[in-house]
Protein backbone atom coordinates (compact mmCIF):
# COMPACT_ATOMS: atom_id res chain seq x y z
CA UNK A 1 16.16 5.33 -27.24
CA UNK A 2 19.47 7.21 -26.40
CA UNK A 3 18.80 9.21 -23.60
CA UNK A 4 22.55 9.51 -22.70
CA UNK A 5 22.55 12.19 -25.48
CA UNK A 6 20.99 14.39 -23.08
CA UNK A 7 23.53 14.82 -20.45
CA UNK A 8 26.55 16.87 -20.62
CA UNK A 9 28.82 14.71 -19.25
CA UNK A 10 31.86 16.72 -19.94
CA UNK A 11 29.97 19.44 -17.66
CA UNK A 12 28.35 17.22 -15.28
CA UNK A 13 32.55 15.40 -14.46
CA UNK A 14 33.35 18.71 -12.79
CA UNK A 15 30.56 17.84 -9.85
CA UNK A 16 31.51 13.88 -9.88
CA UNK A 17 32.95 13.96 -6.61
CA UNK A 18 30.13 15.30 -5.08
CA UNK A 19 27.29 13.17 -7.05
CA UNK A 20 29.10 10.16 -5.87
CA UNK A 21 28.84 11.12 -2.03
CA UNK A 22 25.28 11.70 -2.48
CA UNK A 23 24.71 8.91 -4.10
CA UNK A 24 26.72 6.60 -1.77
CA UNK A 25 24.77 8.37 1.27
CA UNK A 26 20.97 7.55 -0.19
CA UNK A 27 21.87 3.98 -0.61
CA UNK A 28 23.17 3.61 2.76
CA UNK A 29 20.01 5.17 4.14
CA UNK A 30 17.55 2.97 2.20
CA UNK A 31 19.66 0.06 3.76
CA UNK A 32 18.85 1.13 7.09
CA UNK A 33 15.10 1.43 6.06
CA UNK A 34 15.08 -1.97 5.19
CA UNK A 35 16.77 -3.01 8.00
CA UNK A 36 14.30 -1.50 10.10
CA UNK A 37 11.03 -2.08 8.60
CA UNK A 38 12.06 -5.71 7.88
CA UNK A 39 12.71 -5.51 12.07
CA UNK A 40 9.13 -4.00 12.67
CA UNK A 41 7.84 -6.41 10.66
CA UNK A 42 9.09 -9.37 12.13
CA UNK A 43 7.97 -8.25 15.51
CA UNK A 44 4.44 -7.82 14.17
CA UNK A 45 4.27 -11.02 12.90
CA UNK A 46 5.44 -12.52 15.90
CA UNK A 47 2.59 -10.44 17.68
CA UNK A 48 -0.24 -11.54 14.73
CA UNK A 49 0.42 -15.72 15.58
CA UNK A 50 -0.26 -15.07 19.26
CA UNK A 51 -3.24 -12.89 18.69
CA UNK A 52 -4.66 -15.33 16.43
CA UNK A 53 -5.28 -18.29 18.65
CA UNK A 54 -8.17 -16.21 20.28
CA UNK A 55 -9.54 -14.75 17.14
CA UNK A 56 -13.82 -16.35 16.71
CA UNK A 57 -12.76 -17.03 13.24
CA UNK A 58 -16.51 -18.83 13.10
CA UNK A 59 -18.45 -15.41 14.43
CA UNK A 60 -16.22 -13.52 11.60
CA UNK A 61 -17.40 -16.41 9.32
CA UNK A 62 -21.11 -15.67 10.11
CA UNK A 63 -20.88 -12.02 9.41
CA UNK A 64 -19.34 -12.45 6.04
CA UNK A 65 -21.96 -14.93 4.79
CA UNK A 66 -24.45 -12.52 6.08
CA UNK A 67 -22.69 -9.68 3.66
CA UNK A 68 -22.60 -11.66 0.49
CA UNK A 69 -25.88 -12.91 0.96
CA UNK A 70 -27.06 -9.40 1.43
CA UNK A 71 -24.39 -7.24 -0.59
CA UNK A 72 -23.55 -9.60 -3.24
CA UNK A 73 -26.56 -10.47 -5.45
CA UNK A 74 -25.12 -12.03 -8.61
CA UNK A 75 -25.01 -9.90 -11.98
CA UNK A 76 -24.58 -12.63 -14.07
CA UNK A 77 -22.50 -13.08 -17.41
CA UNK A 78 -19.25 -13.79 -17.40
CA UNK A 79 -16.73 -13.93 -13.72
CA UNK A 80 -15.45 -10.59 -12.48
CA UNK A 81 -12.23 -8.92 -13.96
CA UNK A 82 -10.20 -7.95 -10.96
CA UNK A 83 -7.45 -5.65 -10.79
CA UNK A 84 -4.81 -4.92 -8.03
CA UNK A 85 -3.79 -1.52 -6.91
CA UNK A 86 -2.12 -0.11 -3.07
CA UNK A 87 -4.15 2.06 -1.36
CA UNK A 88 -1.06 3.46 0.24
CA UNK A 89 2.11 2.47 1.85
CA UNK A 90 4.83 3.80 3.99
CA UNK A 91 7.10 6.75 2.22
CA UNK A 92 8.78 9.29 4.14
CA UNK A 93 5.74 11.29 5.39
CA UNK A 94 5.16 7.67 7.02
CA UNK A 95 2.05 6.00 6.40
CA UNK A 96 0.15 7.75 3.41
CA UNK A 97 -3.02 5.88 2.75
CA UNK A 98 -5.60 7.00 -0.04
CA UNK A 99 -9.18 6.33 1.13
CA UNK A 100 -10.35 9.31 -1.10
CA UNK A 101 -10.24 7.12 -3.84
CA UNK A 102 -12.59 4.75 -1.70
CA UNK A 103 -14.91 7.18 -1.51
CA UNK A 104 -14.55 8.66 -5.28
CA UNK A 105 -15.54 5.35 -6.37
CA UNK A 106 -18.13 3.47 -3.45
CA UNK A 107 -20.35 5.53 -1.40
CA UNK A 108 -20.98 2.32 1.13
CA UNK A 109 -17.88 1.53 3.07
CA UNK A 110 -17.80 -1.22 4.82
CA UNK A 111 -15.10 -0.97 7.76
CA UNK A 112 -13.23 -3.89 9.38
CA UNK A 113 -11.62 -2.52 12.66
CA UNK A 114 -9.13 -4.86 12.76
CA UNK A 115 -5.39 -4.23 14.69
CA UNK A 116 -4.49 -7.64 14.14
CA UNK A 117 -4.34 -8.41 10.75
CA UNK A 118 -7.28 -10.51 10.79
CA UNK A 119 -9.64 -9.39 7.84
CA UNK A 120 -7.52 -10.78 5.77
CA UNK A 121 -9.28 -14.76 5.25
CA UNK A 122 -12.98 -12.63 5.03
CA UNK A 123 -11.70 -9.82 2.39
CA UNK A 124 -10.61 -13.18 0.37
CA UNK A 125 -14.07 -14.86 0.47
CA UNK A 126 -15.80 -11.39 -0.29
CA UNK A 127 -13.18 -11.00 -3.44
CA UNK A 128 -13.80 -14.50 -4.70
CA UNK A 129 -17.93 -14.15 -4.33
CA UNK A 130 -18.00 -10.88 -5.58
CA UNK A 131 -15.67 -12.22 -8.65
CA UNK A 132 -18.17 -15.47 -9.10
CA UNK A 133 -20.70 -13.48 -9.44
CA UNK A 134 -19.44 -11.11 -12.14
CA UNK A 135 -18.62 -8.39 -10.45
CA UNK A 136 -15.75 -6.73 -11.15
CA UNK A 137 -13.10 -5.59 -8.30
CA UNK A 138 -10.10 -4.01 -7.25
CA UNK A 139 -7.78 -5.44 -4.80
CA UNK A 140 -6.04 -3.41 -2.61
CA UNK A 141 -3.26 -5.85 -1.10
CA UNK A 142 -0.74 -5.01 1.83
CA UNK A 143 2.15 -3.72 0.72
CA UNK A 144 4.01 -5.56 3.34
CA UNK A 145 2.15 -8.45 2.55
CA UNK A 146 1.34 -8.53 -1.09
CA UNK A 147 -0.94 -11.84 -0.55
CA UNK A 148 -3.03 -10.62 2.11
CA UNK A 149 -5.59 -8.04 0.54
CA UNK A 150 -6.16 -4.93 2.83
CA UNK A 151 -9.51 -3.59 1.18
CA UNK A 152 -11.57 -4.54 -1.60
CA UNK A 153 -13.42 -1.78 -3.88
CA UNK A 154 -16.53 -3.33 -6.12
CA UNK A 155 -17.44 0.03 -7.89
CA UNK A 156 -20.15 -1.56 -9.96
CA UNK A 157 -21.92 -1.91 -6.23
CA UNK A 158 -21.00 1.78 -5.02
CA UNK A 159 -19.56 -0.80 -2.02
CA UNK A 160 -16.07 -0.87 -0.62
CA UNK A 161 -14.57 -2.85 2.17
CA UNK A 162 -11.60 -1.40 3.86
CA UNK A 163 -9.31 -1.98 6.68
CA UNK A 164 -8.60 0.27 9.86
CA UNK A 165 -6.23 -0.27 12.14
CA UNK A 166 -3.87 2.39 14.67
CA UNK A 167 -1.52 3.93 11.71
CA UNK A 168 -3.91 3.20 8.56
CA UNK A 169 -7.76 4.15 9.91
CA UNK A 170 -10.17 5.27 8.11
CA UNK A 171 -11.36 8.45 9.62
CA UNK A 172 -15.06 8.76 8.21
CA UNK A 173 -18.44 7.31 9.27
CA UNK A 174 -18.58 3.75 7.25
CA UNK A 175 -21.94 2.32 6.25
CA UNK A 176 -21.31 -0.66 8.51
CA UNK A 177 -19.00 -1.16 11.19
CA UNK A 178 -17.52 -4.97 11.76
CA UNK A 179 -15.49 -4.96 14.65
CA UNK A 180 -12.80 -7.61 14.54
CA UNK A 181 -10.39 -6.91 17.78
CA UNK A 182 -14.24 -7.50 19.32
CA UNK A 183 -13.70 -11.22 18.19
CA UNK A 184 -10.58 -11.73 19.93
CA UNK A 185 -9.72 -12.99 22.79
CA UNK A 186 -6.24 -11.35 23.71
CA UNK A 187 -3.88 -13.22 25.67
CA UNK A 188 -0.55 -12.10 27.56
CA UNK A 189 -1.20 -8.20 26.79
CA UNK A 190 1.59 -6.52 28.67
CA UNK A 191 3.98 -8.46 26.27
CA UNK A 192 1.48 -7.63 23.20
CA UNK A 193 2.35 -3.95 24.35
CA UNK A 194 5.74 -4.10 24.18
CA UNK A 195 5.69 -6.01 21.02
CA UNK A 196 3.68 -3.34 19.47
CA UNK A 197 5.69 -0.12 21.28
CA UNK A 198 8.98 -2.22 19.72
CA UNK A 199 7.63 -2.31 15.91
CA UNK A 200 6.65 1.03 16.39
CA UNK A 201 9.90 2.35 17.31
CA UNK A 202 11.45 0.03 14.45
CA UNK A 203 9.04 1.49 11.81
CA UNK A 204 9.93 5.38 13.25
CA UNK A 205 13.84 4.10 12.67
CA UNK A 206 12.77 3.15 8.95
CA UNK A 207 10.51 6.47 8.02
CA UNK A 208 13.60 8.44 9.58
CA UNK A 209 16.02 6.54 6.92
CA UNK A 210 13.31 6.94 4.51
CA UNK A 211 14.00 10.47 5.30
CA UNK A 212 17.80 10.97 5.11
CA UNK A 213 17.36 9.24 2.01
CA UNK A 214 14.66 11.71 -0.24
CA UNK A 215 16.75 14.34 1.20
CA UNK A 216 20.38 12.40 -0.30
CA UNK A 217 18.39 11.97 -3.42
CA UNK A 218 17.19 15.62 -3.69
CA UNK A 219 20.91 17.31 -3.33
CA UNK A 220 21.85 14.44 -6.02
CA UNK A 221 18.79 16.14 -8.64
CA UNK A 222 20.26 19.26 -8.00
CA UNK A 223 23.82 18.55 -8.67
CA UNK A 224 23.33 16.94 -11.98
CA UNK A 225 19.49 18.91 -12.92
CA UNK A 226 21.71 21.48 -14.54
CA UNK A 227 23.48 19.40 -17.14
CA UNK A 228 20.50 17.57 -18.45
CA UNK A 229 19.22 18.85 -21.71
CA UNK A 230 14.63 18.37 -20.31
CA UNK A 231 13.49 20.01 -23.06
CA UNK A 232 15.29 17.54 -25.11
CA UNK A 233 13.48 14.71 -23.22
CA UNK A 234 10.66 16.16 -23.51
CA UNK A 235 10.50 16.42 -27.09
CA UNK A 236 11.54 12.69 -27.93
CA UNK A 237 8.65 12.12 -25.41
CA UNK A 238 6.25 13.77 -27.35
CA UNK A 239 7.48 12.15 -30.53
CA UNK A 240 7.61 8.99 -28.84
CA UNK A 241 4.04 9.02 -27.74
CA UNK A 242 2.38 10.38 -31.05
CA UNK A 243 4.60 7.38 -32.95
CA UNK A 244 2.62 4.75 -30.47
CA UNK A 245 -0.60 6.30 -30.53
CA UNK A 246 -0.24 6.36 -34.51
CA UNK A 247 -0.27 2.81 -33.99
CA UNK A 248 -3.99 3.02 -32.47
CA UNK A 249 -5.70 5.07 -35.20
């Protein structure tokens, strides 16, 4: 499809000088983003090795067997179909997490309070039984972390385990509380404080690039809006999608 037809570029030359400083300006602020949040992260994973040492990975263990041998009966048939979807992420606003859809689609919640990044290994069994025994699930992975799933929604169950941690918490009664900082024995805290006051500061540095660069993008939507033929798009849109779903009938 030829969208180029669209634009009035003879129009749209008149403004060039000024699209090109906006669009030199957003790029430059989603480099510093980067920059930053790849900083904050770095920090944090420095901070998640210590922490780990002292986490009673076998107490965590015990819980989660509990939960699939009480949550997880089997259903039988074929395994689970899983699909992956974020919860949230961080945008400009900051953090923006989505736990309405948790509760759209699973009334029981099971919470993991975990500031450490620990729930990660017992979200992973839960997945896999819950999969084995043809459930189907969504996984909700980090989106820092794409390999470590954050919360896991079985709708078929009405059940839902999610995540909460300082920046990303829940904010409603669960069903079940499993505390995992509880399990962890914390070594060296003054220097986990700073670590954590340093990512902090990094991530503010990143959502504050984040901004700069929406508001770079915006002023480059309203330089060039006006010499792009919508209705136009539009219509080849509507075309477009009555030509696929033809394809269906």
């Amino acid at each position: 499809m030829d969208l180029g037809r669209f634009y009035d570029l003879t129009a749209a030359k008149v403004a060039a000088e000024e699209v090109k400083a906006h669009t030199h300006a957003y790029k430059a602020a989603y480099v510093r983003a980067y920059h930053s949040l790849k900083a904050a992260r770095q920090v944090e994973l420095d901070t998640m090795t210590a922490v780990r040492n002292g986490f009673d990975r076998e107490k965590a263990a015990r819980r989660v067997s509990g939960i699939i041998a009480r949550e997880l009966r089997r259903k039988g048939g074929e395994r689970g179909r899983t699909i992956r979807r974020f919860l949230g992420s961080i945008t400009h606003k900051g953090y923006v997490w989505r736990f309405d859809s948790v509760d759209a689609l699973c009334p029981r919640v099971y919470e993991f309070c975990d500031s450490w990044e620990l729930a990660g290994e017992a979200l992973d069994r839960l997945h896999k039984a819950a999969a084995e025994n043809g459930w189907d699930t969504v996984v909700c992975p980090s989106p820092e972390d794409v390999g470590r799933i954050e919360h896991l929604l079985i709708p078929g169950l009405g059940l839902a385990f999610v995540t909460s941690r300082p920046g990303m918490d829940y904010g409603k009664k669960p069903y079940r509380r499993i505390r995992l900082d509880a399990m962890t024995e914390v070594e060296g805290k003054a220097r986990l404080r700073f670590q954590t006051r340093m990512a902090a500061l990094l991530r503010e540095e990143g959502v504050l690039a984040l901004k700069d660069a929406k508001a770079n993008h915006d002023k480059l939507e309203a330089v060039y809006n006006p010499y792009v033929d919508f209705e136009g798009v539009r219509a080849m849109a509507a075309m477009e999608t009555g030509r696929l779903l033809s394809y269906l009938g």
